[in-house]
C-alpha atoms as a PDB file:
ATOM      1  CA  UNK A   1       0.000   0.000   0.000  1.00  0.00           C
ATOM      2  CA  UNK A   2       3.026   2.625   0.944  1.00  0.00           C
ATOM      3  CA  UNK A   3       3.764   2.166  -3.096  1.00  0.00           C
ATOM      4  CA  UNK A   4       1.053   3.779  -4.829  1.00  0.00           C
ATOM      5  CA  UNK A   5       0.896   6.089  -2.070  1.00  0.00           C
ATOM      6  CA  UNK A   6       4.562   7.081  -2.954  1.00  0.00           C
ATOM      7  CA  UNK A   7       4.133   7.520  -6.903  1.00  0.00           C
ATOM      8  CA  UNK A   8       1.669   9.408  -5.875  1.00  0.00           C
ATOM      9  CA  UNK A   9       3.077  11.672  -3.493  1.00  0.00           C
ATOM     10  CA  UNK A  10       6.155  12.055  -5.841  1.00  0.00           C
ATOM     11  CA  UNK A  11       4.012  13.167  -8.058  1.00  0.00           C
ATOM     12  CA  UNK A  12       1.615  15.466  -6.726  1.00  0.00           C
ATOM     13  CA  UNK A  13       2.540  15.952  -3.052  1.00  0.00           C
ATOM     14  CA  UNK A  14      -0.457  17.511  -2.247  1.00  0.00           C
ATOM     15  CA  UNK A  15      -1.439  15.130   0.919  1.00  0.00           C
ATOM     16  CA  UNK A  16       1.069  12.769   1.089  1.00  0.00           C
ATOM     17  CA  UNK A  17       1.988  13.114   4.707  1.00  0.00           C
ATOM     18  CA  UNK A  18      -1.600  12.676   5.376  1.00  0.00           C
ATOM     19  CA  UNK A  19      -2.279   9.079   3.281  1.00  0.00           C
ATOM     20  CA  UNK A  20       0.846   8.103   4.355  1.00  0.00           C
ATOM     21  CA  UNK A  21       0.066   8.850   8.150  1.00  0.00           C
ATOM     22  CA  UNK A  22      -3.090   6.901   7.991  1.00  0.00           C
ATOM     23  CA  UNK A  23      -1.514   3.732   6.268  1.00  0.00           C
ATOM     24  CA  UNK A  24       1.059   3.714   8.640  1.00  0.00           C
ATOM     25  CA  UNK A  25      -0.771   4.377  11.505  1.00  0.00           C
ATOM     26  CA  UNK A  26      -2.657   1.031  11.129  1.00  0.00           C
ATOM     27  CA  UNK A  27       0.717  -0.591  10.423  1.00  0.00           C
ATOM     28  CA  UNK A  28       2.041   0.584  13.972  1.00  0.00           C
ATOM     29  CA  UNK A  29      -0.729  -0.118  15.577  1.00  0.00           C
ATOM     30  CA  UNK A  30      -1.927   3.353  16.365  1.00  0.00           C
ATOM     31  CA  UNK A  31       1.536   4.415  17.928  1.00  0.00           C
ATOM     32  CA  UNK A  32       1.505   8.323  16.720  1.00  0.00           C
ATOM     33  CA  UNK A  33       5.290   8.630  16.754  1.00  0.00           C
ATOM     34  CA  UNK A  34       6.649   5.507  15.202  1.00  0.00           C
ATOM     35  CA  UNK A  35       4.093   6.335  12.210  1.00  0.00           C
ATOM     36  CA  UNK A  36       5.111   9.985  11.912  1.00  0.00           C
ATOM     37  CA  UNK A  37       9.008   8.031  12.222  1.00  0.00           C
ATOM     38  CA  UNK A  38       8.429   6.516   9.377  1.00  0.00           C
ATOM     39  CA  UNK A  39       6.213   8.506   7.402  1.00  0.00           C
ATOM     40  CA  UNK A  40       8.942  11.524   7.378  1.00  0.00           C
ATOM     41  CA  UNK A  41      11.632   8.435   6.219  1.00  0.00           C
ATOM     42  CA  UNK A  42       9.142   7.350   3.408  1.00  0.00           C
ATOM     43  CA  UNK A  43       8.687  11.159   2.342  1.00  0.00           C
ATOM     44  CA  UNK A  44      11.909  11.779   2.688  1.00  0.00           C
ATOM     45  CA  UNK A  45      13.364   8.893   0.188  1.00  0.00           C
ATOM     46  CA  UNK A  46      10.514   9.504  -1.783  1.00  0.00           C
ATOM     47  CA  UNK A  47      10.764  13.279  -2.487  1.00  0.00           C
ATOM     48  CA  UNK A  48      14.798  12.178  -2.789  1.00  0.00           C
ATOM     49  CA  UNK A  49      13.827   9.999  -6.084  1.00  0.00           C
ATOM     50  CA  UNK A  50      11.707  12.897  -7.324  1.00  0.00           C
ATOM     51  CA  UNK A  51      13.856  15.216  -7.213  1.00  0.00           C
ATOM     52  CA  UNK A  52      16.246  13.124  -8.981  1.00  0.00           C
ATOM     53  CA  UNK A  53      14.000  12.550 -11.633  1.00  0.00           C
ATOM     54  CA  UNK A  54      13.090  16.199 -12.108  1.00  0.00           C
ATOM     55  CA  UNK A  55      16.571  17.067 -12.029  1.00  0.00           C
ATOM     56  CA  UNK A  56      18.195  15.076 -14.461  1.00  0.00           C
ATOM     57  CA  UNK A  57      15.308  15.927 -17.053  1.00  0.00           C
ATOM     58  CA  UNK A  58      15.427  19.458 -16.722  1.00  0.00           C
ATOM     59  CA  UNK A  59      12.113  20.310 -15.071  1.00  0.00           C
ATOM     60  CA  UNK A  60      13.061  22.299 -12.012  1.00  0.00           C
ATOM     61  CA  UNK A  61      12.783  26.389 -12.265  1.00  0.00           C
ATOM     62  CA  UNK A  62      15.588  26.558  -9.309  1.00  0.00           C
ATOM     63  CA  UNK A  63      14.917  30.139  -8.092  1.00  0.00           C
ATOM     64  CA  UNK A  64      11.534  29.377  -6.670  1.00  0.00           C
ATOM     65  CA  UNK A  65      12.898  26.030  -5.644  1.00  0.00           C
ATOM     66  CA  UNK A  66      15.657  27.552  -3.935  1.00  0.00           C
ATOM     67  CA  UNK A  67      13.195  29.867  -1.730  1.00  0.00           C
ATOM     68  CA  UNK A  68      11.123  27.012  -1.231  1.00  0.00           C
ATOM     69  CA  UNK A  69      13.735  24.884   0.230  1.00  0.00           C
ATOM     70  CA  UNK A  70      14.477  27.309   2.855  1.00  0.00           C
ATOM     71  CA  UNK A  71      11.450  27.296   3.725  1.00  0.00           C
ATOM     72  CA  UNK A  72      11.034  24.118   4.393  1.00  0.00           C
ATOM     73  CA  UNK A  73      14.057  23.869   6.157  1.00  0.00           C
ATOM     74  CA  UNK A  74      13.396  27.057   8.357  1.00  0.00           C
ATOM     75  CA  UNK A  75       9.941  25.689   9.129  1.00  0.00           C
ATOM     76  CA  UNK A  76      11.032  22.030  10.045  1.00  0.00           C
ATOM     77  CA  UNK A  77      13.423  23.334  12.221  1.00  0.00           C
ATOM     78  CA  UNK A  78      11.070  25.325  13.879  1.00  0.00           C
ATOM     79  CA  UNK A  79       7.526  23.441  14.097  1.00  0.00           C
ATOM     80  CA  UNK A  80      10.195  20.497  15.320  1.00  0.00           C
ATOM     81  CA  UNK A  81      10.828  22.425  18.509  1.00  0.00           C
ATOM     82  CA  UNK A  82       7.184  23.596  18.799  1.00  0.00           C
ATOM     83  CA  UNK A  83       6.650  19.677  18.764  1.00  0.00           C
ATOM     84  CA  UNK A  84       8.120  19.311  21.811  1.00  0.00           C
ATOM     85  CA  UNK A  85       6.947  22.141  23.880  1.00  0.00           C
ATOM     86  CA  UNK A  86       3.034  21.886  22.490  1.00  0.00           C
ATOM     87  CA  UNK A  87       1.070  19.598  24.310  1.00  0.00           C
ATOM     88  CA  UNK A  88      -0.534  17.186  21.572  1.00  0.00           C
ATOM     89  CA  UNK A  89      -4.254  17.903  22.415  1.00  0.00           C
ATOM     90  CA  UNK A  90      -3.365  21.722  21.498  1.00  0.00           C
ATOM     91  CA  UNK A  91      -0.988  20.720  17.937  1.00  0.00           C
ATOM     92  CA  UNK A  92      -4.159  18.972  16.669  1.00  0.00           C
ATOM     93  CA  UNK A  93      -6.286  22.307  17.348  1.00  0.00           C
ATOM     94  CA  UNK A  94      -3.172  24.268  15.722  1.00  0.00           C
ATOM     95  CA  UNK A  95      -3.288  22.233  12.858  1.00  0.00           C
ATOM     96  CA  UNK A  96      -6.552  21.957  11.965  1.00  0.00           C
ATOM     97  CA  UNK A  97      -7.152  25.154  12.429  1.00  0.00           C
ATOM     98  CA  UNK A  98      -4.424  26.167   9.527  1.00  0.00           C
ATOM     99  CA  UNK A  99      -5.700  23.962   7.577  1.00  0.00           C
ATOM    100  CA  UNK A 100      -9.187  25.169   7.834  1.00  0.00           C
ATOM    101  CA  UNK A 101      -7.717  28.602   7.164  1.00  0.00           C
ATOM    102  CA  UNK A 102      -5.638  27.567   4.097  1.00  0.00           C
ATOM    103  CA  UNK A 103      -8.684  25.938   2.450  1.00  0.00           C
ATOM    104  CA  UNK A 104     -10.826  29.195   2.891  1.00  0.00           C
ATOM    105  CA  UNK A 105      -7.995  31.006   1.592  1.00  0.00           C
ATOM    106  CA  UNK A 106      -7.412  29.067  -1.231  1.00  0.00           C
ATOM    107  CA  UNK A 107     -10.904  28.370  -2.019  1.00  0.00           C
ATOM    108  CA  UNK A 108     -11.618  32.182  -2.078  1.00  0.00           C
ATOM    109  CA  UNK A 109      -8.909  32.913  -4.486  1.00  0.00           C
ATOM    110  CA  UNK A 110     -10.203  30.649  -6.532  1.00  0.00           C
ATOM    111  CA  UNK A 111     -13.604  31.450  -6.443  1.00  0.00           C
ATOM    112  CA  UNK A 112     -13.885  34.889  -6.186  1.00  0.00           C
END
């Protein structure tokens, strides 16, 4: 099941953690941090393999990939830390709640 779940997150990306989270999460068990272990292992080989991919045939614009990457890294660091300190109960509030708030936002721009 983690296969199709990977071609498909090197693809599109868009959810990835999420399916991968929930497939793993019944593989573990229900143990929240060996799934989230493994799912940022799996995303990380897999977005390794697309990037490859895209690199060697040309298909990365690198300046917006560039800011993107710090980003990422900049945010990791950080939400990493606010991992630890956040009691879980509240990280699930935090989270939904951004996501909530990305979908109106997207959703309006697209929309109206």
């Amino acid at each position: 099941m983690i296969v199709p779940i990977s071609v498909y997150g090197g693809y599109f990306g868009a959810g990835f953690g999420v399916l991968l989270l929930g497939v793993l999460s019944i593989a573990t068990g229900g143990e929240y941090r060996s799934a989230n272990a493994a799912k940022n292992f799996i995303s990380a080989i897999s977005t390794a393999a697309t990037v490859l991919y895209f690199t060697v045939f040309g298909a990365i614009d690198w300046p917006p990939t560039l800011v993107m990457m710090a980003g990422s890294l900049i945010g990791g660091f950080f939400g990493g830390r606010l991992g630890h300190v956040v009691p879980p109960a509240m990280m699930r509030v935090i989270v939904v709640a951004v996501g909530v708030l990305l979908t109106v936002a997207y959703a309006w721009r697209y929309w109206f």
